[in-house]
Protein backbone atom coordinates (compact mmCIF):
# COMPACT_ATOMS: atom_id res chain seq x y z
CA UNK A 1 -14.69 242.80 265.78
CA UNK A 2 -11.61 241.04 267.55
CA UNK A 3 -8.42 240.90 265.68
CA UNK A 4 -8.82 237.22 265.39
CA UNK A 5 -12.03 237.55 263.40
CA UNK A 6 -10.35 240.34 261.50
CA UNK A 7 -7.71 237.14 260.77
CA UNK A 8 -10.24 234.66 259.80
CA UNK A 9 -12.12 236.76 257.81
CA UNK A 10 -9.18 237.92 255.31
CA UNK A 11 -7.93 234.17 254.99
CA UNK A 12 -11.62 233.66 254.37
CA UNK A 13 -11.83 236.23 251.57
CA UNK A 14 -8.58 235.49 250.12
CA UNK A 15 -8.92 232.19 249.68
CA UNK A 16 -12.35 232.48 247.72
CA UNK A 17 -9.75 235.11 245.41
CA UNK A 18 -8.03 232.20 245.06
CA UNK A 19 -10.41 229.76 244.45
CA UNK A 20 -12.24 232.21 242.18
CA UNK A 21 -9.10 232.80 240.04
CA UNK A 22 -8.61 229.22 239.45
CA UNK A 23 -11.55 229.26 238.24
CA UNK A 24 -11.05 230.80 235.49
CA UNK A 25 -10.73 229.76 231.91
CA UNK A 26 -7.29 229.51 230.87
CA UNK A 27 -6.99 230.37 227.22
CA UNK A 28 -3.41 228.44 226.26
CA UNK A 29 -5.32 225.46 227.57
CA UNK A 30 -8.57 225.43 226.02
CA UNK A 31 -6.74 226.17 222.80
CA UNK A 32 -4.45 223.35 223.30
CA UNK A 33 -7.27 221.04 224.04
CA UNK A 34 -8.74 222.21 220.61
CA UNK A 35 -5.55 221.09 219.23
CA UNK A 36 -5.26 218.18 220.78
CA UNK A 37 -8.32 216.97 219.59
CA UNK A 38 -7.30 217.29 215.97
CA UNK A 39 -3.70 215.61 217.14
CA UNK A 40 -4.54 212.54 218.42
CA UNK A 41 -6.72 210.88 215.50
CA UNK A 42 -4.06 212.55 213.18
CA UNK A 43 -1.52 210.71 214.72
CA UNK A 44 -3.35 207.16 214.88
CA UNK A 45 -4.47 207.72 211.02
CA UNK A 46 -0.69 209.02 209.97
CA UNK A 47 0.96 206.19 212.19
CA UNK A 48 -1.70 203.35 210.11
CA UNK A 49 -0.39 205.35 206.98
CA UNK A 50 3.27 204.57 207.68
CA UNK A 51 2.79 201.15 209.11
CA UNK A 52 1.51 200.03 205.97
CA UNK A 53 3.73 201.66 204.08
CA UNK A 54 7.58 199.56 206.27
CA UNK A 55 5.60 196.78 205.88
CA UNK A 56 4.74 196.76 201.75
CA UNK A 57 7.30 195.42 200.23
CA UNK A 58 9.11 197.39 197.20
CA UNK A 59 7.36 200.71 198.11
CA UNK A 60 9.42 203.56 197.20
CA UNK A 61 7.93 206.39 198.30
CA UNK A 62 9.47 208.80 200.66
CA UNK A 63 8.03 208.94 204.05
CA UNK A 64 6.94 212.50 203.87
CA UNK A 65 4.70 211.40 201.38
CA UNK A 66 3.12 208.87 203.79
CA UNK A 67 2.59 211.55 205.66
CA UNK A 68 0.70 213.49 202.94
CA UNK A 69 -1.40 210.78 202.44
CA UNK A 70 -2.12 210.07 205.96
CA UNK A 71 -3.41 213.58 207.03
CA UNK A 72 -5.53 213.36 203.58
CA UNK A 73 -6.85 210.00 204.99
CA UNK A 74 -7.90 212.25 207.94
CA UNK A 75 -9.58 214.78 206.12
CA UNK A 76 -11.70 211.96 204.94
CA UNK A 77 -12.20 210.41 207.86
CA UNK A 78 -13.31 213.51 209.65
CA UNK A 79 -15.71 214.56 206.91
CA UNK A 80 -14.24 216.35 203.79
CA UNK A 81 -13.91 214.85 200.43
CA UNK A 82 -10.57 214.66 198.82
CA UNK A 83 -9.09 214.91 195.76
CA UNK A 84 -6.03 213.35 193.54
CA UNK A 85 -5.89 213.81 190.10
CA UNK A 86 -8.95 215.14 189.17
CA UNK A 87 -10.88 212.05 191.27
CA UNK A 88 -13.12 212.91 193.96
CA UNK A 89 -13.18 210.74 196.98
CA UNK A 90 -15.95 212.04 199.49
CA UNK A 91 -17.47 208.86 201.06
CA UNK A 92 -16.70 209.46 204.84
CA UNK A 93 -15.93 206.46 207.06
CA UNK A 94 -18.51 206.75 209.43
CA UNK A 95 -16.50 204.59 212.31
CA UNK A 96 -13.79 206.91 211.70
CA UNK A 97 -15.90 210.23 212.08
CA UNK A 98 -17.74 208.80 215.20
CA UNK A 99 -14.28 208.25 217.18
CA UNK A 100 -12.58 211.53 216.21
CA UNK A 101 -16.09 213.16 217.08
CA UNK A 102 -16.28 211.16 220.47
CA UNK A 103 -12.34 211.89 221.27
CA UNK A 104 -13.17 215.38 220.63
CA UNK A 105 -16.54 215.76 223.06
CA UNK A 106 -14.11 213.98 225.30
CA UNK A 107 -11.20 216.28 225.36
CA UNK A 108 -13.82 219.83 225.61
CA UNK A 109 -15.39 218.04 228.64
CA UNK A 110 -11.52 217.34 229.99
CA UNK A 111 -10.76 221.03 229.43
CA UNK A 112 -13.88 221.89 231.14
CA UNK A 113 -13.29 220.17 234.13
CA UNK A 114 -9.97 221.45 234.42
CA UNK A 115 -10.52 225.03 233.86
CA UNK A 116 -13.52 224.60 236.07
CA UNK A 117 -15.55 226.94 233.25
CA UNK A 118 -19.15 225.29 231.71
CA UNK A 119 -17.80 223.91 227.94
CA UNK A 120 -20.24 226.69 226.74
CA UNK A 121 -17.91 229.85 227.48
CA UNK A 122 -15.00 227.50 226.31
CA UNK A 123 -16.09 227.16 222.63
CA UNK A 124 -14.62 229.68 220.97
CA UNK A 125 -10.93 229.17 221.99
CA UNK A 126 -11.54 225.57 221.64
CA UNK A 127 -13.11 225.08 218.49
CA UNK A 128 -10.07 228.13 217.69
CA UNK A 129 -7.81 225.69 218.28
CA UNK A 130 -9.34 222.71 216.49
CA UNK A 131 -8.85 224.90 213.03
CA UNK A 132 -5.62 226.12 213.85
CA UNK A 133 -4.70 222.54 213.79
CA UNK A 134 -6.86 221.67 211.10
CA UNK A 135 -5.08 224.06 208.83
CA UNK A 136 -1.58 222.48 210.04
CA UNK A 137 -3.12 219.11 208.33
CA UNK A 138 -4.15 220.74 205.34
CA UNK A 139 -0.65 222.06 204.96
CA UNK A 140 0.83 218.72 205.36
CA UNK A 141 -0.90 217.31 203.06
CA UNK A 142 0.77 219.19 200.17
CA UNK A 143 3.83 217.01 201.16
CA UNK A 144 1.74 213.90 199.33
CA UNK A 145 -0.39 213.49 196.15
CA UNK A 146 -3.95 213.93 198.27
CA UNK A 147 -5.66 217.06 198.56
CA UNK A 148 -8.78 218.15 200.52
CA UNK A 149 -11.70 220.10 198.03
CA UNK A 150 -12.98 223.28 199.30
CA UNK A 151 -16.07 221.61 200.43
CA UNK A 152 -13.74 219.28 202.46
CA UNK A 153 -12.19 221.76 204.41
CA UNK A 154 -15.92 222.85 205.28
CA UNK A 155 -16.60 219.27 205.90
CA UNK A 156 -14.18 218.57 208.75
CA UNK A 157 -16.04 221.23 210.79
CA UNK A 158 -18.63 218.77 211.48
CA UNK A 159 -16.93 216.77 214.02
CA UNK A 160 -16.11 219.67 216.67
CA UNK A 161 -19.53 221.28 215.53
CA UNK A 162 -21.55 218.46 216.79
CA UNK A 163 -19.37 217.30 219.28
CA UNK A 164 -19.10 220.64 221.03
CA UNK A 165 -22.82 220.68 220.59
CA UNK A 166 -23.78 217.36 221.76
CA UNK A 167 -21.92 218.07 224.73
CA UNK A 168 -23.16 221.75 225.39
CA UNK A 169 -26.98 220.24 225.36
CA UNK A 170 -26.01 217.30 227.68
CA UNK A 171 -23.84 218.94 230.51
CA UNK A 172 -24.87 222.79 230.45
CA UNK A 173 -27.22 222.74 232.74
CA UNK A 174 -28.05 226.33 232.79
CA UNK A 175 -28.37 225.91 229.26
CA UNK A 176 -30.49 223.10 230.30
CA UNK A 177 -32.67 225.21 232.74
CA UNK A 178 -33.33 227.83 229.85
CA UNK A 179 -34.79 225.04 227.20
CA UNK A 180 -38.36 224.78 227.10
CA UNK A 181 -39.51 221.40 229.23
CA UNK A 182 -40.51 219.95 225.81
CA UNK A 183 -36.77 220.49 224.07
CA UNK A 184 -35.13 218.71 227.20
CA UNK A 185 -37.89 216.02 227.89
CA UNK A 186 -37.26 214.29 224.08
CA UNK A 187 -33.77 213.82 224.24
CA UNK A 188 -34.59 210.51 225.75
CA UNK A 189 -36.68 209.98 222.91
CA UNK A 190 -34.68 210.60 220.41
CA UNK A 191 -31.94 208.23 221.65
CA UNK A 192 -34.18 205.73 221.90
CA UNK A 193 -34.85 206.42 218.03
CA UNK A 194 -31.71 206.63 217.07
CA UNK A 195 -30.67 202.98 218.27
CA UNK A 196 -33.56 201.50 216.92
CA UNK A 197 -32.94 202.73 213.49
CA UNK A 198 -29.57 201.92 214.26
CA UNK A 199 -30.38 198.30 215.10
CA UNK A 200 -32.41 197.83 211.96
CA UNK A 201 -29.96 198.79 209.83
CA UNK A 202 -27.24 196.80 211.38
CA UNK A 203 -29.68 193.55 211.39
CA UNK A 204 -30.13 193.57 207.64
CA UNK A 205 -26.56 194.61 206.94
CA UNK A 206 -25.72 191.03 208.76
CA UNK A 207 -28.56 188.82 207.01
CA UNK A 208 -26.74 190.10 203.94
CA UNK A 209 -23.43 189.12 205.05
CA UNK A 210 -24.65 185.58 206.18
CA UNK A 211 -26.55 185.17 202.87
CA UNK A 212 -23.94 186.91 200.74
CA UNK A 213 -21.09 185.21 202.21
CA UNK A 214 -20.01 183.10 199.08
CA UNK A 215 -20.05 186.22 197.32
CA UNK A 216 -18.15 188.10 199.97
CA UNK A 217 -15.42 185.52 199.82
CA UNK A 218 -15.04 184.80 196.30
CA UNK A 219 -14.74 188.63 195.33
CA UNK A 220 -11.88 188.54 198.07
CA UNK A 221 -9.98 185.47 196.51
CA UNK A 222 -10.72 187.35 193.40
CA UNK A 223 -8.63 190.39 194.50
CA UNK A 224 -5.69 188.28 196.02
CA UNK A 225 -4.61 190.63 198.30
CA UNK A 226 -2.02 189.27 200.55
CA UNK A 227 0.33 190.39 203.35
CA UNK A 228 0.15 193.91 203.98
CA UNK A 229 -2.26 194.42 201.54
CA UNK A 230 -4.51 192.09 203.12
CA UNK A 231 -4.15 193.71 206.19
CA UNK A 232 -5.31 197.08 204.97
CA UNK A 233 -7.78 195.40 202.68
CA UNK A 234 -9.79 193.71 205.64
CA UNK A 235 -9.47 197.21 208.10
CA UNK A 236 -10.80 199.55 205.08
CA UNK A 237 -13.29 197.41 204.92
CA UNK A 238 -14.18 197.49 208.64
CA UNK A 239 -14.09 201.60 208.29
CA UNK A 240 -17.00 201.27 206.35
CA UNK A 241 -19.76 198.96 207.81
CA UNK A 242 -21.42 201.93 209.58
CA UNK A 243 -21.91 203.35 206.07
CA UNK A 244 -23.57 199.92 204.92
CA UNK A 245 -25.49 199.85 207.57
CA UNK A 246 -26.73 203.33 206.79
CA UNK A 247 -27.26 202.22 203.13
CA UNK A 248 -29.25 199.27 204.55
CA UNK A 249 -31.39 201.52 206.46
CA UNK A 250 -31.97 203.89 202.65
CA UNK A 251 -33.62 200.25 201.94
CA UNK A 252 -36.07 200.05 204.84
CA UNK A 253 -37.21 203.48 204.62
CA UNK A 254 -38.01 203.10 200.29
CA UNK A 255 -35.79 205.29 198.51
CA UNK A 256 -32.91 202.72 197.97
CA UNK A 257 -29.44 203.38 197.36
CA UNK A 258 -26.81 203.16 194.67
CA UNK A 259 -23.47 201.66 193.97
CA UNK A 260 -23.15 202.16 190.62
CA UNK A 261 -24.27 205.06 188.04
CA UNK A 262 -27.49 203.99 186.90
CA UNK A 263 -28.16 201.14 188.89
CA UNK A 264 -30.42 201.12 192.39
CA UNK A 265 -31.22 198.64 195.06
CA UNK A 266 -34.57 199.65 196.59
CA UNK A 267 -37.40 197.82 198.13
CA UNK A 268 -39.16 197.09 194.36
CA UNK A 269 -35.89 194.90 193.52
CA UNK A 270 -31.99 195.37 192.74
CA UNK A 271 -30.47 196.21 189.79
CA UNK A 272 -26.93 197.45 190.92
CA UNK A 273 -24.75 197.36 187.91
CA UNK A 274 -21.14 196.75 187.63
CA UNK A 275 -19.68 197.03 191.32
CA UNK A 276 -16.04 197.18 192.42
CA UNK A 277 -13.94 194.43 193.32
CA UNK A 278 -14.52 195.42 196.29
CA UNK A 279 -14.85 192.23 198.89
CA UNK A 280 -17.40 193.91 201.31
CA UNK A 281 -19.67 195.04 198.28
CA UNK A 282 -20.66 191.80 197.45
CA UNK A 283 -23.18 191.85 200.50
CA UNK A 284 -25.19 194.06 197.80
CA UNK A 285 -27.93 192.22 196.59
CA UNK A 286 -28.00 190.56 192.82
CA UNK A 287 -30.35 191.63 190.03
CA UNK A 288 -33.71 190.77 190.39
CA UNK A 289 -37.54 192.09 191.31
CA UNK A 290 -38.98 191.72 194.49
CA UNK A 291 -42.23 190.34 195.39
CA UNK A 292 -44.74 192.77 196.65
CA UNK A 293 -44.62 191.74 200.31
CA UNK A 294 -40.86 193.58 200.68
CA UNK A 295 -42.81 197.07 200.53
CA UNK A 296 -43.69 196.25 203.80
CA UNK A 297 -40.25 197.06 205.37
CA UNK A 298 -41.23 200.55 204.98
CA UNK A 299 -43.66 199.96 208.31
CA UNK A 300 -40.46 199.25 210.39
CA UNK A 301 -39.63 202.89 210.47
CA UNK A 302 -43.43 203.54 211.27
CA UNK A 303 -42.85 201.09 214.76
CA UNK A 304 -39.71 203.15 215.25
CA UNK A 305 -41.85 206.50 215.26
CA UNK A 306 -44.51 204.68 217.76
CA UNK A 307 -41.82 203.89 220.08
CA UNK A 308 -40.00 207.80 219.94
CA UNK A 309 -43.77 208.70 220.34
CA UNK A 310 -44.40 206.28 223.07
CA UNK A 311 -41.35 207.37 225.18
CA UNK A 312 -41.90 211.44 224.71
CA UNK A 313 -45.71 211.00 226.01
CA UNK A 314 -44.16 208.94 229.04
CA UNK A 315 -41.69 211.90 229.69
CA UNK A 316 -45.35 213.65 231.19
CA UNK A 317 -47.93 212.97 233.62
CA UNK A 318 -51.41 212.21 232.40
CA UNK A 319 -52.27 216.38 234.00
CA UNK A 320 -50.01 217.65 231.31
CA UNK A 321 -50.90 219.29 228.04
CA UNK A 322 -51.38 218.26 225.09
CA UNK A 323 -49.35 219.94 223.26
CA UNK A 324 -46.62 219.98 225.76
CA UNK A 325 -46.85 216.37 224.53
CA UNK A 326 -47.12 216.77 220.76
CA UNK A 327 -43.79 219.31 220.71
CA UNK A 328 -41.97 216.84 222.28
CA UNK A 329 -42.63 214.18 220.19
CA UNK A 330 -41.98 216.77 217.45
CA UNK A 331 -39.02 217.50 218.26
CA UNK A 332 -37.45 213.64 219.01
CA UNK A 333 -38.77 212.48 215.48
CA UNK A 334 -37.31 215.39 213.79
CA UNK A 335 -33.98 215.22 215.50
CA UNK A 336 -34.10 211.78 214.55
CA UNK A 337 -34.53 212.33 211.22
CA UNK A 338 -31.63 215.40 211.45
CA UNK A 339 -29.23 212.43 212.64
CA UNK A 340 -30.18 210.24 210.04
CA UNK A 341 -29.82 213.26 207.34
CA UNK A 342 -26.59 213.74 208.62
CA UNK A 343 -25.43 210.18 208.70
CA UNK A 344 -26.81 209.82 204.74
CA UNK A 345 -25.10 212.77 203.98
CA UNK A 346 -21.36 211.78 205.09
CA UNK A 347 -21.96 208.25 204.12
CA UNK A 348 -23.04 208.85 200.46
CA UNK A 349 -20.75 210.62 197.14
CA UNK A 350 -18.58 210.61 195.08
CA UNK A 351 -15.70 207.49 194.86
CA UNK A 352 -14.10 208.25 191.68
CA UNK A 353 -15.47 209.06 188.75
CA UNK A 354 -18.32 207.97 186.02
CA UNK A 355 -19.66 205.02 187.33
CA UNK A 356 -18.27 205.74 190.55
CA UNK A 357 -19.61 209.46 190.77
CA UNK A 358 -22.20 208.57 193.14
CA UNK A 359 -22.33 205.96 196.16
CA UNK A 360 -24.81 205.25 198.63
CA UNK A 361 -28.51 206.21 199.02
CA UNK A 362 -30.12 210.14 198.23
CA UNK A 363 -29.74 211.72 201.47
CA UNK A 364 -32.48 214.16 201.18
CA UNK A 365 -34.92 211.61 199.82
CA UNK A 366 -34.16 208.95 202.92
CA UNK A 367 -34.43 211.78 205.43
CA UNK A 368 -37.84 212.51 203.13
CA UNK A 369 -39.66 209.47 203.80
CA UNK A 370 -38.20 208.70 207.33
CA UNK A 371 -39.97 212.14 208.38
CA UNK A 372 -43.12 210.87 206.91
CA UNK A 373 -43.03 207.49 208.57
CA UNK A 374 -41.89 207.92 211.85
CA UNK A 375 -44.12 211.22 211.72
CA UNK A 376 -47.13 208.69 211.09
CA UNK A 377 -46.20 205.81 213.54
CA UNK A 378 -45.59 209.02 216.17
CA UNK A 379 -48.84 209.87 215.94
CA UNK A 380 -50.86 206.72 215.93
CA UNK A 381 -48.63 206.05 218.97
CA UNK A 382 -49.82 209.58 220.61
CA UNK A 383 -53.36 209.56 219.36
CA UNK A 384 -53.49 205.63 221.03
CA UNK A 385 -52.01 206.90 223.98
CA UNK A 386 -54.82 209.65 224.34
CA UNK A 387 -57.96 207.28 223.83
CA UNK A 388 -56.33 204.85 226.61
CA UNK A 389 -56.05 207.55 228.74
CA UNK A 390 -60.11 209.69 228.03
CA UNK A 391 -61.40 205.70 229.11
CA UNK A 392 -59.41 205.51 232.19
CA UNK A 393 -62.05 206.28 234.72
């Protein structure tokens, strides 16, 4: 070997050293990122916090109060309940949740890019991180009135959970290489799902508001916020809509929902009680019995099910096996149902106390019958999809 090879081949070798060193995960970083996804929606929640408060007039209370309250309000709006004076708040914002969760599948695939290291091996100093800073926000909230329960300090973990998770499944892909064909071949599937039940609930959430409008605006004059106060009124408001649109879809599926103790809205007729003076609540339908035809909402979900069925058998080739076929439609209609169990779950509880123990549908008896009716409309959608394809010559 010449001494120029000898040359060329060190600067060769060193510089994959190099390279390979960059590589590597830094762990300041990836604990920073963690952090940094807990600081950014903290700020924007805090900052709304003490915006409102300079712009009430006659509020006295000190700013490090504000600041109390505003890292509560993120506690809430991240998935734990919270408490103040014995009252139990633990109705999440699902618009709220859904942005701190995207921000934070954003900043673990920004880490991951930087350090060059799949967001698998990064997990543990990132989600580290994420409740490091958590705590930080639970300690600042002493500083106001608002506390997080026990169960909300739990709670919070479910942004970074799923986030980290969602992310893990989509861009790992030796992860993805390792998953049976079936797991990886209904995500598809299950997105498609998951927008449809998203659009139904969102469609009847707006024929309410169109046909509830008078409603809507009278309990509003009612309230005469203005100002400020009108301000905040109208964006809580806004927070919410995902959840309404999640309590519209309780009303598809059967099971109903609930605004106040004792009273229900399901698909036999509405009988809600004594609501709130709450603007946005008036979209909830008056007392009254349905006529029989409404039961047949509940075959909406059933289409839904056909079309995660339809799309999982179209993930194969007619040569592939059956039950190749049937776990993957398993598996979209029950991670369907998982999302919607989810969703029920952080947009349904407690809002104060007696009447207001309990808002929003049952989430274990929605996710119930979903199951069953998608389940059903899966498999008329599989079974038709088998007896086109035995008379295909």
């Amino acid at each position: 070997m010449s001494l120029l090879e000898r040359v060329r081949t060190t600067v060769t070798a060193t510089r994959g050293t190099v390279d390979a060193l960059r590589e590597q995960p830094q762990p300041l970083r990836v604990w920073v990122g963690g952090a940094v996804a807990v600081a950014v929606p903290w700020l924007v929640i805090v900052a709304l916090a003490v915006l409102v408060w300079a712009v009430t007039p006659g509020s006295d209370s000190p700013w490090t109060q504000v600041i109390g309250v505003g890292s509560a309000g993120w506690f809430l709006g991240t998935g734990g309940a919270v408490g103040v004076d014995g009252v139990v708040v633990g109705v999440v914002p699902l618009l709220v949740w859904g942005s701190a969760a995207w921000f934070t599948a954003y900043q673990l695939r920004h880490v991951s890019a930087h350090t060059g290291e799949v967001s698998r091996r990064l997990l543990p100093g990132f989600l580290g991180g994420y409740a490091v800073a958590a705590a930080l926000a639970a300690l600042l909230t002493f500083a106001g009135p608002v506390r997080p329960t026990l169960a909300g300090l739990l709670g919070v973990l479910s942004v970074p959970l799923v986030a980290s998770g969602v992310v893990v499944l989509l861009d790992d892909e030796d992860l993805a290489d390792r998953l049976p064909p079936w797991v990886d071949r209904a995500i598809r599937p299950t997105a498609w799902g998951l927008v449809a039940l998203a659009g139904l609930g969102g469609l009847l959430l707006l024929v309410m508001v169109v046909v509830r409008w008078p409603t809507v605006t009278s309990l509003d004059a009612a309230v005469g916020a203005h100002g400020a106060g009108a301000l905040g009124l109208v964006v809580g408001q806004l927070l919410f809509v995902p959840d309404l649109a999640v309590w519209a879809l309780s009303f598809i599926a059967g099971p109903g929902f609930q605004v106040a103790a004792g009273g229900t809205v399901s698909v036999s007729g509405a009988a809600p009680g004594l609501l709130p003076m709450i603007p946005l609540l008036g979209v909830v339908p008056s007392d009254g019995h349905y006529p029989a035809w409404v039961t047949l909402v509940v075959l909406l979900p059933v289409a839904v099910g056909g079309l995660v069925g339809w799309h999982a058998v179209r993930q194969w080739t007619r040569l592939a096996r059956w039950q190749d076929m049937a776990r993957t439609v398993g598996v979209a209609v029950v991670a369907v149902d998982l999302a919607v169990l989810g969703a029920a779950l952080l947009s349904s509880g407690p809002a104060g106390s007696v009447r207001m123990a309990h808002l929003g549908p049952d989430p274990w008896a929605v996710a119930g019958a979903l199951l069953v009716e998608m389940a059903l409309g899966a498999a008329l959608s599989v079974a038709g999809h088998a007896i086109s394809s035995w008379a295909r010559p």
